[in-house]
PDB file of N, CA and C in Angstrom:
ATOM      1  N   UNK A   1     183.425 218.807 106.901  1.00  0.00           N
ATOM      2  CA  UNK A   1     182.398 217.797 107.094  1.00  0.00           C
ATOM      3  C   UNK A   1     183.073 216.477 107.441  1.00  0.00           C
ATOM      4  N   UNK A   2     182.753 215.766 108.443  1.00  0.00           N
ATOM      5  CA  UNK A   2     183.171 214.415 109.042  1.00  0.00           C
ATOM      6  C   UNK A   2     182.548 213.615 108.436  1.00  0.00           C
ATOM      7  N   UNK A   3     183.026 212.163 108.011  1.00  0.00           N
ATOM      8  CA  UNK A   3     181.921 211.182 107.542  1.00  0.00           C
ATOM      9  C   UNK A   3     181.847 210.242 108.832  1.00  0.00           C
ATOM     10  N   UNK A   4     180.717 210.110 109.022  1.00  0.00           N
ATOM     11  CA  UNK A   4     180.059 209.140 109.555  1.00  0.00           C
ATOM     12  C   UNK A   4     180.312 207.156 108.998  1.00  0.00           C
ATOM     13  N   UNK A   5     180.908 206.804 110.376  1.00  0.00           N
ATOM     14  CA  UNK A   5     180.967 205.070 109.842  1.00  0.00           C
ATOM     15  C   UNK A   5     179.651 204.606 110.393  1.00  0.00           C
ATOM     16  N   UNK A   6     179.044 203.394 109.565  1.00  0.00           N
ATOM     17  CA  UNK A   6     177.965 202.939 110.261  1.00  0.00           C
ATOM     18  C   UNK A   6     178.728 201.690 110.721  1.00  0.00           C
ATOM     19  N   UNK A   7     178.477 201.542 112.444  1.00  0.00           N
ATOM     20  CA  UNK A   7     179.159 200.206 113.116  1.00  0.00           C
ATOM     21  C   UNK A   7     177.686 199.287 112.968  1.00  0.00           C
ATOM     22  N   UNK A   8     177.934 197.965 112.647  1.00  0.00           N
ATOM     23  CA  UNK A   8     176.851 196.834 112.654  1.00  0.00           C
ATOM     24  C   UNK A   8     176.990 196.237 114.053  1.00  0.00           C
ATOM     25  N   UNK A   9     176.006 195.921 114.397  1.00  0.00           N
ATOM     26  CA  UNK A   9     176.087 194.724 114.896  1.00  0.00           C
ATOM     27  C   UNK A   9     176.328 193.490 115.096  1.00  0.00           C
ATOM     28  N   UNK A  10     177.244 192.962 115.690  1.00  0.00           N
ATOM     29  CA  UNK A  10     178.270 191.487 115.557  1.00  0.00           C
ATOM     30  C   UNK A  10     177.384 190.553 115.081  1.00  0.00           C
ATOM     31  N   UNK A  11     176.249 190.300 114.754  1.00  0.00           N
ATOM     32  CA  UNK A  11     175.357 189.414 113.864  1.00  0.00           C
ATOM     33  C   UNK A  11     175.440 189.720 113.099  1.00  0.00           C
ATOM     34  N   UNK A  12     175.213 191.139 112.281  1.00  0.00           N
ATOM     35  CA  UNK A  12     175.418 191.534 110.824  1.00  0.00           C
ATOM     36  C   UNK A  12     177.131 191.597 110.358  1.00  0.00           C
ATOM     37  N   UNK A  13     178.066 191.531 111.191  1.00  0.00           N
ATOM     38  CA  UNK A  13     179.479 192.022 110.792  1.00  0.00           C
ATOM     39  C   UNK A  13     179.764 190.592 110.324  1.00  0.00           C
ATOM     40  N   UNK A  14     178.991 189.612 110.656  1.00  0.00           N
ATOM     41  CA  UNK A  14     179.883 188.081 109.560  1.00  0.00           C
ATOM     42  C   UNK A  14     178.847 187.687 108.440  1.00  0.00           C
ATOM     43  N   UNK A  15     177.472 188.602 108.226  1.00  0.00           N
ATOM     44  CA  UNK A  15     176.610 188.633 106.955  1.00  0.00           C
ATOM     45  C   UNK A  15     177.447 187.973 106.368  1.00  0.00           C
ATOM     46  N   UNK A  16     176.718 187.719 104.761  1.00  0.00           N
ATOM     47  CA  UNK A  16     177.017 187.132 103.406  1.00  0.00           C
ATOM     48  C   UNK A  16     176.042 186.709 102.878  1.00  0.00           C
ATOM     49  N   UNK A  17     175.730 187.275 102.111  1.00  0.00           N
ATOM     50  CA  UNK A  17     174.343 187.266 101.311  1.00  0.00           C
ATOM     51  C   UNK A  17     174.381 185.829 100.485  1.00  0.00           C
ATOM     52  N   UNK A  18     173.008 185.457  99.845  1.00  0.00           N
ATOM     53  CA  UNK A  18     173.234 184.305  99.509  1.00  0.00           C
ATOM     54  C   UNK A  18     173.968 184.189  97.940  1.00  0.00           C
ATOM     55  N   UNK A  19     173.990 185.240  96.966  1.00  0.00           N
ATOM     56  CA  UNK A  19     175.111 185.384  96.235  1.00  0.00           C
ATOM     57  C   UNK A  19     176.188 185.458  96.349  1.00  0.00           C
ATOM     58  N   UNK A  20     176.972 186.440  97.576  1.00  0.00           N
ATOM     59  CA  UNK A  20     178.246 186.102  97.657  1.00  0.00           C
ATOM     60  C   UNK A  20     178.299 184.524  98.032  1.00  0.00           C
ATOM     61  N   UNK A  21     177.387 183.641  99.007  1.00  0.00           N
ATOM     62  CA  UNK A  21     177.842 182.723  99.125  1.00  0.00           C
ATOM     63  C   UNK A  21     178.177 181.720  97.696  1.00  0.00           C
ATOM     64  N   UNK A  22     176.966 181.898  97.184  1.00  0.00           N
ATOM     65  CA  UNK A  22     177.043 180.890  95.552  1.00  0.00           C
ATOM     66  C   UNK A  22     177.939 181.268  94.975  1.00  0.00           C
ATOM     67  N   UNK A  23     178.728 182.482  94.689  1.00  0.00           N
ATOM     68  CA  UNK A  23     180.022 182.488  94.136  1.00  0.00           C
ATOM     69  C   UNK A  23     181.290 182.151  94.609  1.00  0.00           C
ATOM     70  N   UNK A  24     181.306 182.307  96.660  1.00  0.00           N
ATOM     71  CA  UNK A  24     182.374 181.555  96.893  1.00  0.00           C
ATOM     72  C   UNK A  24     182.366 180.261  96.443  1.00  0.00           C
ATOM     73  N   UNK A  25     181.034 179.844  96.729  1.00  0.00           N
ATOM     74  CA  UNK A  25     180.920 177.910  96.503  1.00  0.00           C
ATOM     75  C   UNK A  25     181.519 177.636  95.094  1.00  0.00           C
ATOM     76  N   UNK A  26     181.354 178.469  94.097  1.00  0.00           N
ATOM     77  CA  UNK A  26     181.711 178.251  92.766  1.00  0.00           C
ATOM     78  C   UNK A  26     182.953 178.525  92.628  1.00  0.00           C
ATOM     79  N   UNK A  27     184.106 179.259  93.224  1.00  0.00           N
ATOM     80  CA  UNK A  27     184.963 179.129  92.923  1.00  0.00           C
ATOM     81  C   UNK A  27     185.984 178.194  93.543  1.00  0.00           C
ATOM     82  N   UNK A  28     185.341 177.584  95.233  1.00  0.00           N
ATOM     83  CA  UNK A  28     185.689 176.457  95.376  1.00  0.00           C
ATOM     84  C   UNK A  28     185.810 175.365  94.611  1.00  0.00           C
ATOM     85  N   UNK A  29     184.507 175.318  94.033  1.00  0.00           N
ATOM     86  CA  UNK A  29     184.888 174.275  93.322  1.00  0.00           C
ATOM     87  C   UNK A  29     185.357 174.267  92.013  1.00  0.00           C
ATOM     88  N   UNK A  30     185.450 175.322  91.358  1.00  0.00           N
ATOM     89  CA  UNK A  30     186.655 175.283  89.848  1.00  0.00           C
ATOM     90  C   UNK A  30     187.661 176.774  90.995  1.00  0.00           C
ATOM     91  N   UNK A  31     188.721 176.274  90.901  1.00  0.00           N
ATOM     92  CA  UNK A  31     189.688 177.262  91.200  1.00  0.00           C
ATOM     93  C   UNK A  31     190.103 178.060  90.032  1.00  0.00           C
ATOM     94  N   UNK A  32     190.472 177.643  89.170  1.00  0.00           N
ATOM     95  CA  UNK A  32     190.826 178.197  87.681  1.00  0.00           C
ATOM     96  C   UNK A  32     189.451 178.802  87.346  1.00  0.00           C
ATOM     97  N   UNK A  33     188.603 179.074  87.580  1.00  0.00           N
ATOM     98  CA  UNK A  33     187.340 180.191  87.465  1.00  0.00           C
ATOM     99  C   UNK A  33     187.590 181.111  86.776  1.00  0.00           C
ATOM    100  N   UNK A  34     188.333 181.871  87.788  1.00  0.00           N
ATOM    101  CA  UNK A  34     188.561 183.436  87.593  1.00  0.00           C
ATOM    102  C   UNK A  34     189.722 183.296  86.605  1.00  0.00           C
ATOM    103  N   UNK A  35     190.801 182.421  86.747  1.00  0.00           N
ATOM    104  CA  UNK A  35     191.526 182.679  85.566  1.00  0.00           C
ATOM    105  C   UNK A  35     191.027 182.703  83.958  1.00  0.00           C
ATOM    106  N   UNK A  36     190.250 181.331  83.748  1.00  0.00           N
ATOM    107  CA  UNK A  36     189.067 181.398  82.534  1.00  0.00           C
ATOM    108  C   UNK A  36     188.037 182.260  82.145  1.00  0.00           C
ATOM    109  N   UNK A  37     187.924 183.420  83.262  1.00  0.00           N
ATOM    110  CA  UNK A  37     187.384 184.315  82.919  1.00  0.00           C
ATOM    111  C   UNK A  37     188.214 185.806  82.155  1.00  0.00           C
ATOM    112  N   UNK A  38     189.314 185.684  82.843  1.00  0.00           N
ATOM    113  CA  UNK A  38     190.285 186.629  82.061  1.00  0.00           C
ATOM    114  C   UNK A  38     190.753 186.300  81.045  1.00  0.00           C
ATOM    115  N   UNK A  39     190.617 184.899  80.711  1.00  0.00           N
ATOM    116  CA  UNK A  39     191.180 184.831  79.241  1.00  0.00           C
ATOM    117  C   UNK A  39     190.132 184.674  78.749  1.00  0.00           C
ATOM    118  N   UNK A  40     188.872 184.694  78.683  1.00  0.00           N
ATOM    119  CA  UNK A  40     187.934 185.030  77.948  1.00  0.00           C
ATOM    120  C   UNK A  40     188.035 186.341  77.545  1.00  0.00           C
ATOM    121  N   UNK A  41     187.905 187.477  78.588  1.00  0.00           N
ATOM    122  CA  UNK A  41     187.770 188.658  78.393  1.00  0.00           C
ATOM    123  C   UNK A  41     188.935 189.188  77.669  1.00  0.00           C
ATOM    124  N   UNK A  42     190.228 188.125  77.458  1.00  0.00           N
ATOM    125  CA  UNK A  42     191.271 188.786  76.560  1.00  0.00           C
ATOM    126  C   UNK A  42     190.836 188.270  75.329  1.00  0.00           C
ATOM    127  N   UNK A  43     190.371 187.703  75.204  1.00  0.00           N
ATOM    128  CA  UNK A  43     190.072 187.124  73.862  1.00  0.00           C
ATOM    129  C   UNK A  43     188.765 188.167  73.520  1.00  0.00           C
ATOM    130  N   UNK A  44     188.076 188.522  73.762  1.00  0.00           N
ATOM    131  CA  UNK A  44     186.967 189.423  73.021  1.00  0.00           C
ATOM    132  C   UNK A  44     187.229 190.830  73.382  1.00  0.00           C
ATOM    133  N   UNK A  45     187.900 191.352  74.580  1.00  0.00           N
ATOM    134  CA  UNK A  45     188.000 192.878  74.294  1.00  0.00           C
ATOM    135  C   UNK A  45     189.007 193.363  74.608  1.00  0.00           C
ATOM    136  N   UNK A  46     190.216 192.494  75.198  1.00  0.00           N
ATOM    137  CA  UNK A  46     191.477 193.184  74.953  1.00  0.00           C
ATOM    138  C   UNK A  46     191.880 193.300  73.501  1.00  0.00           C
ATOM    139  N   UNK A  47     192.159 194.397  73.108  1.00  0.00           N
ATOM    140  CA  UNK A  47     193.108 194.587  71.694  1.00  0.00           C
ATOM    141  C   UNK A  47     194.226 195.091  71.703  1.00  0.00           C
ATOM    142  N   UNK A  48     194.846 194.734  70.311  1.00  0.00           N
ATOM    143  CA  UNK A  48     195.877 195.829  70.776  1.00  0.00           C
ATOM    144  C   UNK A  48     195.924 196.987  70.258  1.00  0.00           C
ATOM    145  N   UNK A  49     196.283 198.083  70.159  1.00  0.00           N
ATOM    146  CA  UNK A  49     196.280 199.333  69.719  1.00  0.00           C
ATOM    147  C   UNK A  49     196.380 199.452  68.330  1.00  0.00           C
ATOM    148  N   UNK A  50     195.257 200.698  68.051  1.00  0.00           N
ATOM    149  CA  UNK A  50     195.009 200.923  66.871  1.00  0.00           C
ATOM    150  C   UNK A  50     196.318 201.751  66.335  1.00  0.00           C
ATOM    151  N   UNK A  51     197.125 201.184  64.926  1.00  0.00           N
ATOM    152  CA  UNK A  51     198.157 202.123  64.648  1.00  0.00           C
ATOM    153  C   UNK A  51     196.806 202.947  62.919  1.00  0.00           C
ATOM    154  N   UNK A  52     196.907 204.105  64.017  1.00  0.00           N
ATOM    155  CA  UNK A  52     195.909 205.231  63.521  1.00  0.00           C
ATOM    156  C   UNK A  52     196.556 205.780  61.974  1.00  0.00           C
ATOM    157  N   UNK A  53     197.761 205.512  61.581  1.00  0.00           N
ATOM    158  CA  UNK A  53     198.090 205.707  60.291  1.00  0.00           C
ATOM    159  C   UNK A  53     198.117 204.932  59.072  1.00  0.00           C
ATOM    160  N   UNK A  54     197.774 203.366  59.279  1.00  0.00           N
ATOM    161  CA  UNK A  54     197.590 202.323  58.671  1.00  0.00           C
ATOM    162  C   UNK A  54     196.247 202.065  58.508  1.00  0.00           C
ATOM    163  N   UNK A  55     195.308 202.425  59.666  1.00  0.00           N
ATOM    164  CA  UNK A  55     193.680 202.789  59.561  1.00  0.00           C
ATOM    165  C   UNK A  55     193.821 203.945  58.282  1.00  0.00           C
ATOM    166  N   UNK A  56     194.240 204.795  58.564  1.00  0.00           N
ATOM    167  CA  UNK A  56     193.803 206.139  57.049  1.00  0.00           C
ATOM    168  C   UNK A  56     194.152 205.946  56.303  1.00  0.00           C
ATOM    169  N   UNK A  57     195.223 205.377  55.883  1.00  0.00           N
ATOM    170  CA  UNK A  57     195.330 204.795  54.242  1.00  0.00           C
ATOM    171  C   UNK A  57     194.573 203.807  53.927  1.00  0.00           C
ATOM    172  N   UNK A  58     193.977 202.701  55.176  1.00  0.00           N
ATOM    173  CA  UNK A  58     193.614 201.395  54.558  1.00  0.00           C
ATOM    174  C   UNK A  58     192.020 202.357  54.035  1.00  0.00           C
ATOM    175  N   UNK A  59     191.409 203.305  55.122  1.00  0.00           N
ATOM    176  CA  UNK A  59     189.982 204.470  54.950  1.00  0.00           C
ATOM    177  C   UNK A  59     190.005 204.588  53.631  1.00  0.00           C
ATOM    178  N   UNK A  60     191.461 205.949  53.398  1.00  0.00           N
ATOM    179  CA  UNK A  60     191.708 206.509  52.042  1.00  0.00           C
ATOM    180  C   UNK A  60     191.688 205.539  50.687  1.00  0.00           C
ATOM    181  N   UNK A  61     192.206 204.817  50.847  1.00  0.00           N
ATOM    182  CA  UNK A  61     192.491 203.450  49.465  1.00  0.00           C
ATOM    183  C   UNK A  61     191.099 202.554  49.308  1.00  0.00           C
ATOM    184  N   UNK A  62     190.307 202.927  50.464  1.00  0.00           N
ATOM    185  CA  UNK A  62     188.876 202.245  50.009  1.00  0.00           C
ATOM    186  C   UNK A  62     187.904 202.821  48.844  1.00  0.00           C
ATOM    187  N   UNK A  63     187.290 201.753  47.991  1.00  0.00           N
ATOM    188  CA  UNK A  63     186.948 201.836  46.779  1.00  0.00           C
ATOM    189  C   UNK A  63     184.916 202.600  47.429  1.00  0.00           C
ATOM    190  N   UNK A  64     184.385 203.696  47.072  1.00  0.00           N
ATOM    191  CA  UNK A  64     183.816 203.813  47.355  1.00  0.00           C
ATOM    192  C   UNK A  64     182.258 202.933  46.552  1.00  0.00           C
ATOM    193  N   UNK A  65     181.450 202.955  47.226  1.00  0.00           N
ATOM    194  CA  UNK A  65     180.214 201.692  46.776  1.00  0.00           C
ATOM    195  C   UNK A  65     179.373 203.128  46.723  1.00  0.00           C
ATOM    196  N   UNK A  66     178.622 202.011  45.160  1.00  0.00           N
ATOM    197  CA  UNK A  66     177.817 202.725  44.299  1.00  0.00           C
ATOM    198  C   UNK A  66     176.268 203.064  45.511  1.00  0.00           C
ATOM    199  N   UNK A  67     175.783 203.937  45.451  1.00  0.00           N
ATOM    200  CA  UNK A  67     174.575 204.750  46.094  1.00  0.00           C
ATOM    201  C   UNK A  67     173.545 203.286  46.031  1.00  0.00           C
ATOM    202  N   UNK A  68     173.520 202.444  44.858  1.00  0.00           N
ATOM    203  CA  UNK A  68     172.992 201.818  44.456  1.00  0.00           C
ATOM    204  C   UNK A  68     173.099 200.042  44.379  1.00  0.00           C
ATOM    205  N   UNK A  69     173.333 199.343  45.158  1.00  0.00           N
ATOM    206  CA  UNK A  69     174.291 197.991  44.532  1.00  0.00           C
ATOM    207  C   UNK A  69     173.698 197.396  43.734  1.00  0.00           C
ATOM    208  N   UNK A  70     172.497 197.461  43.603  1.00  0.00           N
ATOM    209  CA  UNK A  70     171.668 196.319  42.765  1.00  0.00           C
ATOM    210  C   UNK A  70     171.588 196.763  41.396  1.00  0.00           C
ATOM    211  N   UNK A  71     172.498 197.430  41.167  1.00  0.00           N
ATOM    212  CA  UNK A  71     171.894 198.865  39.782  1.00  0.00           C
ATOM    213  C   UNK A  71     173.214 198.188  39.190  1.00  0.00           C
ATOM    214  N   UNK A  72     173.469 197.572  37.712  1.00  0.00           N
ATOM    215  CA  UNK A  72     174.826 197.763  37.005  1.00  0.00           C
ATOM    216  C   UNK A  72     174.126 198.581  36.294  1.00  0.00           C
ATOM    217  N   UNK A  73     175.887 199.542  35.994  1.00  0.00           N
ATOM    218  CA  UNK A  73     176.271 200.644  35.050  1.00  0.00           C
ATOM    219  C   UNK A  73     176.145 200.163  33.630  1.00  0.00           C
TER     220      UNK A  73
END
């Protein structure tokens, strides 16, 4: 099976929708943009690796909670 290219028409081949435009405009004007965005994203979901044997003891050594909390023995 061949894939098929769709060729545009030289009016549509310099398109840019009006979102891509508002995001070029935005990163014109803060250049550091995209960098402040990666250190955001390191700060909330890069981690670093779980050491999976310090997780099961910290699991194992946990004090288990009563069925009940509001109840003293």
């Amino acid at each position: 099976m061949t894939k098929k290219i769709m060729i545009l028409p030289p009016k549509f081949q310099t398109y840019e929708s009006e979102a891509s435009q508002f995001i070029n405009q935005l990163k014109k004007q803060n250049p550091k943009l995209e960098e402040s965005q990666r250190a955001g994203r390191a700060l909330l979901w890069d981690k670093e690796p779980i050491d999976l044997d310090l997780k099961r003891r910290a699991d194992e050594s946990r004090v288990k909670q009563q069925p009940y909390v509001y109840h003293s023995k």
